[in-house]
Protein backbone atom coordinates (compact mmCIF):
# COMPACT_ATOMS: atom_id res chain seq x y z
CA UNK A 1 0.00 0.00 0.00
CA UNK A 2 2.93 2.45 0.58
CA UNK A 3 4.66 1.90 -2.67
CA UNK A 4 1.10 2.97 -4.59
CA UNK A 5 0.99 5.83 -1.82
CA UNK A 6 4.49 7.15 -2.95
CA UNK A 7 3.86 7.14 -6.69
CA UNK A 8 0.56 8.80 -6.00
CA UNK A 9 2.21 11.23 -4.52
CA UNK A 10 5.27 11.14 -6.78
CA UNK A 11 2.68 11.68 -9.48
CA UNK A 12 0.96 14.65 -7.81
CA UNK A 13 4.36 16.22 -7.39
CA UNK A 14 5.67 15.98 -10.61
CA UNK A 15 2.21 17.52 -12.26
CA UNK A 16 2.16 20.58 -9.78
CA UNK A 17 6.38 21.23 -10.95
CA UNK A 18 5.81 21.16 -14.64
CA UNK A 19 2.53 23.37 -14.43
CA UNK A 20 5.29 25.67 -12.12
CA UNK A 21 7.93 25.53 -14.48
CA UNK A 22 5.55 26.20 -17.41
CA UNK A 23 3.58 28.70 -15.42
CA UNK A 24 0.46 27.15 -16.61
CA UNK A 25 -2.43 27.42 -14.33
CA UNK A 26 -4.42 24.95 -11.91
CA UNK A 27 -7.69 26.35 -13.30
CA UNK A 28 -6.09 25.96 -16.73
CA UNK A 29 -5.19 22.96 -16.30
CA UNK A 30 -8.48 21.98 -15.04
CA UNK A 31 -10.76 23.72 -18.11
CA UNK A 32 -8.37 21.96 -20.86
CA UNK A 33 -8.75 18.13 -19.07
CA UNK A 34 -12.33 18.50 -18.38
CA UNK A 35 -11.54 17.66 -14.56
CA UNK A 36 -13.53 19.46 -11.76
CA UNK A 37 -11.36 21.72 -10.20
CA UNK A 38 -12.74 20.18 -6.68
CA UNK A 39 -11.43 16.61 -8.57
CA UNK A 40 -8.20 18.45 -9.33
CA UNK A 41 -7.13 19.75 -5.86
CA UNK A 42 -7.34 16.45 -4.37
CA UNK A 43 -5.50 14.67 -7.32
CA UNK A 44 -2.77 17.30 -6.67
CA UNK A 45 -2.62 16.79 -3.29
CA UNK A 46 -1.78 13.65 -3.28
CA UNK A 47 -5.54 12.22 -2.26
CA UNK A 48 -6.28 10.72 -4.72
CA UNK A 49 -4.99 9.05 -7.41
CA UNK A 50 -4.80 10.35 -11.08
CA UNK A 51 -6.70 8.30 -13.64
CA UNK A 52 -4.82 7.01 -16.45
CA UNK A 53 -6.91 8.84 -19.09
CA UNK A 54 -6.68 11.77 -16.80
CA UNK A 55 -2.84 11.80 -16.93
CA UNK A 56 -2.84 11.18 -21.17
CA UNK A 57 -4.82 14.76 -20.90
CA UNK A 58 -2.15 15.89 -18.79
CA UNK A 59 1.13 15.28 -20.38
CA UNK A 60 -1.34 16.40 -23.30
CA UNK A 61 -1.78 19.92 -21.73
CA UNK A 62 2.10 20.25 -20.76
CA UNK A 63 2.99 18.96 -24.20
CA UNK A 64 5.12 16.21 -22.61
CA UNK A 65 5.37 12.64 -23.74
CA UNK A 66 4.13 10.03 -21.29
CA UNK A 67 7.32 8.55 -21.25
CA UNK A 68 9.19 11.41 -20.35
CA UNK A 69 7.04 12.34 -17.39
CA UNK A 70 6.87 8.53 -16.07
CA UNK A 71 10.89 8.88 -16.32
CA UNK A 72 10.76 11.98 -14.11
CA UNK A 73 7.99 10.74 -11.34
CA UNK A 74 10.27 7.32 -11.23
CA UNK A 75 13.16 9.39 -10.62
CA UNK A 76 11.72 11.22 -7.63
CA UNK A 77 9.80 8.56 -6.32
């Protein structure tokens, strides 16, 4: 149960950096995935867990491939 607790949270991490880095918005990122931003604050806190489709939006929004961003939460998680 930890292991899936740390890449949750790995996961959550790793979104809220690249939206810093890219200075891209919460509420942005909300309005382009379709997720409530209620949905959105808890995924990014670590709460609860990202849906798969939810994260291909994602890396969509941040123009990132998958790959790439599964490389980075690994790293840090």
């Amino acid at each position: 149960m930890e292991r899936h607790t740390g890449r949750r949270t790995a996961i959550a991490a790793e979104v809220r950096a690249e939206l810093a880095r890219q200075r891209k918005t919460k509420k942005s990122l909300a309005e382009a995935t379709g997720i409530s931003p209620y949905t959105l604050t808890r995924r990014l806190a670590g709460e609860k867990p990202f849906l798969a489709e939810e994260l291909q939006d994602i890396v969509v929004f941040l123009e990132l491939p998958m790959q790439d961003f599964l490389d980075r939460v690994e790293a840090h998680a």
